[in-house]
Protein backbone atom coordinates (compact mmCIF):
# COMPACT_ATOMS: atom_id res chain seq x y z
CA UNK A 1 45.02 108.55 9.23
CA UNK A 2 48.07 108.11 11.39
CA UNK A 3 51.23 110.14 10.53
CA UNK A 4 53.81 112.51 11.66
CA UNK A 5 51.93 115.66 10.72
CA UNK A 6 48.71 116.16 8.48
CA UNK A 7 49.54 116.89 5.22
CA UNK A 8 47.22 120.01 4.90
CA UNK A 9 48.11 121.17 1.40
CA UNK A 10 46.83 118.09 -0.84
CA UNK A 11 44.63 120.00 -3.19
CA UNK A 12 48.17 121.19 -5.03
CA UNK A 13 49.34 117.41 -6.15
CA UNK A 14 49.29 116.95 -9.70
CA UNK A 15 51.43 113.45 -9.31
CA UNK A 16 51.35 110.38 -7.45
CA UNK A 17 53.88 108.24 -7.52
CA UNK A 18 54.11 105.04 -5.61
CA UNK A 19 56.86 102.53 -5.19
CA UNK A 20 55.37 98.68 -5.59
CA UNK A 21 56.79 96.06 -3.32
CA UNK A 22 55.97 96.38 -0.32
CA UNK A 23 54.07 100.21 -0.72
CA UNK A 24 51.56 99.97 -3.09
CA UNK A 25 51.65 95.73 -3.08
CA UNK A 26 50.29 93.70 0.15
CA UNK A 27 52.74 91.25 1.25
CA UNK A 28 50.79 88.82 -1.32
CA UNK A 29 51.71 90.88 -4.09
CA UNK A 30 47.92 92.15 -4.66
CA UNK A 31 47.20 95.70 -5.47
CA UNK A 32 44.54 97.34 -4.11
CA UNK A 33 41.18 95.95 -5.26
CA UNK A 34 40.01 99.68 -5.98
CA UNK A 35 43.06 100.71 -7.84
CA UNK A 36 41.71 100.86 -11.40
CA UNK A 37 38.84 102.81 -10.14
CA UNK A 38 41.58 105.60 -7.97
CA UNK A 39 44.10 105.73 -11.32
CA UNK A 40 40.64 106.38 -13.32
CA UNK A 41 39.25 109.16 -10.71
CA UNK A 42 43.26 111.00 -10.36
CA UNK A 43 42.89 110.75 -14.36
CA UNK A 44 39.82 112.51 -14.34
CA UNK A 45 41.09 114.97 -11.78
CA UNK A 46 44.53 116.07 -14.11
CA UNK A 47 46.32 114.10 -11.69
CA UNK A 48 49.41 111.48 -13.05
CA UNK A 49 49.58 108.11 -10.97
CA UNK A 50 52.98 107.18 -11.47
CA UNK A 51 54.17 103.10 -10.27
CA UNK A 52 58.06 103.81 -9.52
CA UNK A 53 59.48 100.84 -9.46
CA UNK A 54 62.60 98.56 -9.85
CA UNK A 55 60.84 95.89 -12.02
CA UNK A 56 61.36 96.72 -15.54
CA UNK A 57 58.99 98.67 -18.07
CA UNK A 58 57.66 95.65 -19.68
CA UNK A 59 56.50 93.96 -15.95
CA UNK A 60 54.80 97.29 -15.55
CA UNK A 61 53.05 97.48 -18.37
CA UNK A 62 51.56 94.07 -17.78
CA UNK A 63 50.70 94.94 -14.26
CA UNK A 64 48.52 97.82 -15.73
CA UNK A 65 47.13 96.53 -18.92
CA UNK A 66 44.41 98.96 -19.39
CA UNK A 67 45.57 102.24 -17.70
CA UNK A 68 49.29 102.99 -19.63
CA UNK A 69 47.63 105.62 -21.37
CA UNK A 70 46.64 107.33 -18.27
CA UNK A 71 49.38 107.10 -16.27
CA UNK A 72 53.04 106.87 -15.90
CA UNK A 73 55.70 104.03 -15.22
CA UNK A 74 59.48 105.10 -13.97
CA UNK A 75 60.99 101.32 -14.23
CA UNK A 76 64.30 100.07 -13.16
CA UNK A 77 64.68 102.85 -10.94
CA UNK A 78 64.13 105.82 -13.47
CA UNK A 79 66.25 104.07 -15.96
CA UNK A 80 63.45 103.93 -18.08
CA UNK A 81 60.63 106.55 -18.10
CA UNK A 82 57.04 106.00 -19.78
CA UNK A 83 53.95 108.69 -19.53
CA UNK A 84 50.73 107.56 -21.34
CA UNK A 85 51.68 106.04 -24.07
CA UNK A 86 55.30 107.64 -24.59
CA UNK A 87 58.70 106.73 -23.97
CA UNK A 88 59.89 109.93 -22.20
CA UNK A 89 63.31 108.75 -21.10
CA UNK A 90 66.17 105.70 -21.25
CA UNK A 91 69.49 105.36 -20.11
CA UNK A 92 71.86 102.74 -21.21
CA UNK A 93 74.47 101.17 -19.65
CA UNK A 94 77.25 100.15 -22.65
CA UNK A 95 78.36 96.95 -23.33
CA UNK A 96 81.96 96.37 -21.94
CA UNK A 97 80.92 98.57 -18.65
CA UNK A 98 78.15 95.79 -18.00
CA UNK A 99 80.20 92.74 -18.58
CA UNK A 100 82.24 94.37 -15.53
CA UNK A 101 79.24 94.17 -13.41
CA UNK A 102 78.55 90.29 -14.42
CA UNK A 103 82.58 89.42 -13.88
CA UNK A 104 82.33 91.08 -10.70
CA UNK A 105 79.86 89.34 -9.46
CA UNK A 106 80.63 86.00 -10.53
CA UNK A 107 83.90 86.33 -8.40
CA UNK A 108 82.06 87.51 -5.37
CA UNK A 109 80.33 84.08 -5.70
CA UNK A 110 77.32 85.36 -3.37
CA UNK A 111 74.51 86.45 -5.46
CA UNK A 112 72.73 85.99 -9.21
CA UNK A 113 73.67 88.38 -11.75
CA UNK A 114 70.26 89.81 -13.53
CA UNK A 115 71.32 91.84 -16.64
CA UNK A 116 68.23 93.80 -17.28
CA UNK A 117 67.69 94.98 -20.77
CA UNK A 118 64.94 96.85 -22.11
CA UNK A 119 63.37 93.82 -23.54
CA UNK A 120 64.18 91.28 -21.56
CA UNK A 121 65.81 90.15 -18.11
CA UNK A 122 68.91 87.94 -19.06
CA UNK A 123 70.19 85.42 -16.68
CA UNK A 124 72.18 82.59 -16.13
CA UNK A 125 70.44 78.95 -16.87
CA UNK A 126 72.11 77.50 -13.88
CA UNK A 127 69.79 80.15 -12.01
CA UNK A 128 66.57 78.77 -13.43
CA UNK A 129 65.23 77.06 -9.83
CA UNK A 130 64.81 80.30 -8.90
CA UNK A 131 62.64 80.69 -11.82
CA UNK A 132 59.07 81.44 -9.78
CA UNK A 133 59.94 83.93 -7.78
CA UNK A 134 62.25 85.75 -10.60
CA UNK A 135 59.05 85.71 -12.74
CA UNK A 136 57.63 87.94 -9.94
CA UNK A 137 59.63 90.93 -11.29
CA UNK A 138 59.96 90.13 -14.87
CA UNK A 139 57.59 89.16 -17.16
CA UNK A 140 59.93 88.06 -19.81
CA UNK A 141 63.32 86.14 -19.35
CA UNK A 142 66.05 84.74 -21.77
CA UNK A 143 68.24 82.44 -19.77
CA UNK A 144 71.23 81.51 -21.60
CA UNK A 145 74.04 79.21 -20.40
CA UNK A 146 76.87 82.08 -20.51
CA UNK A 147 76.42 85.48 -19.80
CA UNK A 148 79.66 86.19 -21.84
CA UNK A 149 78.32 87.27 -25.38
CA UNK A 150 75.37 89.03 -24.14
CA UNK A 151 75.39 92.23 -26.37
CA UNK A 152 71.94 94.19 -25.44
CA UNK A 153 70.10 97.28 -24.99
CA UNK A 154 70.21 97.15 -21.03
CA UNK A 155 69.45 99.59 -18.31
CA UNK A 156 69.84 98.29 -15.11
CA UNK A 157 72.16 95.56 -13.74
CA UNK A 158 70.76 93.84 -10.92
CA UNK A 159 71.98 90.94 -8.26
CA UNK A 160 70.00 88.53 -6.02
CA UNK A 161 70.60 87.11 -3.08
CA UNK A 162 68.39 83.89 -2.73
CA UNK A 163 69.55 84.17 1.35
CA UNK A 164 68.46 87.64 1.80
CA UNK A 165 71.68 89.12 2.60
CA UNK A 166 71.35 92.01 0.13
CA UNK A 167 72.33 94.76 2.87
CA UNK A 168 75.26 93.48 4.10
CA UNK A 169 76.70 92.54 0.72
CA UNK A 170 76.07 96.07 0.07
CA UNK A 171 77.67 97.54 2.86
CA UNK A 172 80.48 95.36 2.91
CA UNK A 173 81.30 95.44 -0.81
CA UNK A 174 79.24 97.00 -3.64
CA UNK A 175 78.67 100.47 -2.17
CA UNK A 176 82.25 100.64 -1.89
CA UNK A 177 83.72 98.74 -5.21
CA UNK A 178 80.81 100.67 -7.43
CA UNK A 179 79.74 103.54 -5.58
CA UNK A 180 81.81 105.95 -7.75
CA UNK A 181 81.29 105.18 -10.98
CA UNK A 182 77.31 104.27 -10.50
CA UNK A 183 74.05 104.42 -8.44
CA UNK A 184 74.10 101.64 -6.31
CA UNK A 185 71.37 100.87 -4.20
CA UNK A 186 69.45 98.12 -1.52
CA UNK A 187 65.79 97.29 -3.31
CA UNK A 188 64.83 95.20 -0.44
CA UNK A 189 67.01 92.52 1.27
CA UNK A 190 67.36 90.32 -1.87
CA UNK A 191 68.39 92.49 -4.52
CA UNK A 192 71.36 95.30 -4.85
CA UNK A 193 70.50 97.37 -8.10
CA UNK A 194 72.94 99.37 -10.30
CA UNK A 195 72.21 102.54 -12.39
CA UNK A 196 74.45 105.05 -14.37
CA UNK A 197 75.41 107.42 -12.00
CA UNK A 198 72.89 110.35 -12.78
CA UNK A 199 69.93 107.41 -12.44
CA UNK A 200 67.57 107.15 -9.17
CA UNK A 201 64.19 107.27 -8.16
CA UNK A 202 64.98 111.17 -7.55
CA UNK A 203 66.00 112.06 -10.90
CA UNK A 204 63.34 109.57 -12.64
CA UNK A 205 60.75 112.12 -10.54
CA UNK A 206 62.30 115.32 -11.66
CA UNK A 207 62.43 114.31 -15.49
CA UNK A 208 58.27 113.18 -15.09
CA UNK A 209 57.85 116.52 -13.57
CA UNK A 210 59.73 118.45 -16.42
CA UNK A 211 57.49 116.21 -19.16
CA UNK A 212 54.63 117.27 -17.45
CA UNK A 213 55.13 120.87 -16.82
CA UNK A 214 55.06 120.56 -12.46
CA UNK A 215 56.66 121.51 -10.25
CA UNK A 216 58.35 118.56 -7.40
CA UNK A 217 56.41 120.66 -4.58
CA UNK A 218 53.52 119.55 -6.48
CA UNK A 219 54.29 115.30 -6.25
CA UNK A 220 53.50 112.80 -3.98
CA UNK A 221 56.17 109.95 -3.24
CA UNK A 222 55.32 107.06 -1.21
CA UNK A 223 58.20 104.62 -0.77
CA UNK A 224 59.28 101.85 2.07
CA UNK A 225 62.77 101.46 1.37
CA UNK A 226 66.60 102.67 0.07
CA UNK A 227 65.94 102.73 -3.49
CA UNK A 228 62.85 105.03 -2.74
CA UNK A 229 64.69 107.89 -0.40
CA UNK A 230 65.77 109.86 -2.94
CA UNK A 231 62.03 109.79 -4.37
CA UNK A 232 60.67 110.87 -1.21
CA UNK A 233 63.47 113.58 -0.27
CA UNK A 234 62.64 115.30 -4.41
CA UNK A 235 58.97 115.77 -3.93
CA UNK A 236 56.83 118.33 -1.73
CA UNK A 237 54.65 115.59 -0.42
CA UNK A 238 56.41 112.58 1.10
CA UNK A 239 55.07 109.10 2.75
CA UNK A 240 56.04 105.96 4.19
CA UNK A 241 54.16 103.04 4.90
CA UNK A 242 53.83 102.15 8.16
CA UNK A 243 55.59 98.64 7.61
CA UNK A 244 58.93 100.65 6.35
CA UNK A 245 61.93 100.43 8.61
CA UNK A 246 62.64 103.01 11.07
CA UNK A 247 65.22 104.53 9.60
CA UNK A 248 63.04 105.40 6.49
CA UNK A 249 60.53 107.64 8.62
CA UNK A 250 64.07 110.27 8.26
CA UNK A 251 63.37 110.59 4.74
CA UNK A 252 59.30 112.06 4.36
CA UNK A 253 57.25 114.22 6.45
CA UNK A 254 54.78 111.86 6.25
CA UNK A 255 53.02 108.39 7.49
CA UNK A 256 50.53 106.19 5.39
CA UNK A 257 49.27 103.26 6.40
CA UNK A 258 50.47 99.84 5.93
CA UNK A 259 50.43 97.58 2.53
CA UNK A 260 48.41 95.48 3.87
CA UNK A 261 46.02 98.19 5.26
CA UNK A 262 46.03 99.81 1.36
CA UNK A 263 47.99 102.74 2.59
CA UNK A 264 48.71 104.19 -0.79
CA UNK A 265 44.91 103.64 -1.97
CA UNK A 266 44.10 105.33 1.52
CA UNK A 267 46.30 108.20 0.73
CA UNK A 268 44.77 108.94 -2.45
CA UNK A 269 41.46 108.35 -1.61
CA UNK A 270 42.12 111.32 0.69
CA UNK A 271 43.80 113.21 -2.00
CA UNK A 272 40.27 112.98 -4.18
CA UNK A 273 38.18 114.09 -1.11
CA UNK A 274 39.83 117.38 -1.57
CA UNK A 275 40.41 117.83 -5.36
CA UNK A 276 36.92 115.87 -6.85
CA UNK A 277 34.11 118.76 -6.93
């Protein structure tokens, strides 16, 4: 396997966790067609599988009906924690702080607010044609005509940008405006994501490793883009797919293949060669 130095000390893992889109998904939004089979075999081995991703808990779940109880799921960006079977972890973003986000967003006048709660993704009706590809990331969706009485449990506020200009709306105006008071990151170039300010992909990996009693050293990140560098730069063991931007390859010691060549299922495959007796 390609990469940027072998990554000799594999038989210490006790967590794998893989971002989705893009890293663990082929461009056609498939999974691996072994993947059962590798979360069953790192089960079996006392090693966590962990999907870290920005879709919400309840997406997740659906995406691995049958393996919940033998793995874990950091949603929304660690927002939300879950590690067979248990809800480990949730942070809230209040009420008044979150109808801020939605104002602000509706003046910018470039992107879709996505108020993600821990039921449901709310969004505006007017934003229904984008319907199919919204249903991509979340399983279950209230639209409501006004966004202005929404009083829910949420998590994560989220904006997309049917024109892919997620980056430079970013750099130009949310990193800036939003920067102090929350985690604000790039999941791809359609949508800009917003945490509470102690809430990443870094943090959601330390606070699995405290539930399970590891050490970071001991976890494997595999990531492709801005919402996954702080994963990567927490754990011991750190990959990119090879279809991540340059200026990712900064952020692990490491180089899996592509999602479309299965990189993370190639990765762990490797992983059991050295752990399974």
């Amino acid at each position: 396997m390609q990469g940027f130095e072998a990554d000799t000390d594999l038989a210490r893992v006790k967590l794998v966790a893989s971002d989705m889109d893009c890293t663990l998904l082929a461009d056609d939004g498939s999974m691996p067609p072994n993947m059962a089979e590798l979360i069953e075999a790192l089960d079996a081995a006392g090693i966590t599988f962990c999907a870290a991703s920005g879709r919400p808990l309840y997406t997740l779940r659906d995406m691995f009906p049958d393996y919940v109880s033998k793995m874990a799921l950091l949603s929304d960006n660690g927002a939300a924690i879950w590690c067979r079977g248990e809800l480990v972890f949730k942070d809230l973003i209040d009420v008044p702080t979150y109808h801020e986000l939605i104002d602000f967003t509706l003046a910018d006048g470039r992107g879709c607010p996505v108020v993600c709660g821990i039921e449901a993704g709310y969004l505006r009706s007017c934003d229904r044609i984008y319907d199919d590809f919204f249903r991509r990331f979340f399983t279950q969706i209230v639209y409501v005509d006004s966004l202005d009485d929404l009083d829910v449990d949420v998590n994560k506020y989220t904006v997309y940008f049917p024109d892919h200009t997620a980056e430079d709306v970013y750099a130009e105006t949310y990193a800036d405006a939003w920067g102090d008071r929350f985690s604000v990151t790039n999941a791809g170039r359609e949508w800009i994501d917003m945490m509470n300010k102690h809430v990443d992909k870094g943090t959601g990996i330390t606070r699995l490793c405290e539930h399970l009693g590891i050490a970071t050293a001991d976890a494997m990140a595999l990531g492709d883009t801005y919402n996954d560098i702080q994963m990567l730069e927490v754990v011991g063991h750190s990959y990119v797919v090879a279809n991540a931007e340059d200026h990712m390859h900064a952020h692990a010691r490491f180089l899996a293949p592509s999602n479309n060549d299965r990189g993370v299922a190639q990765v762990i495959e490797a992983l059991l060669e050295v752990v399974e007796p």
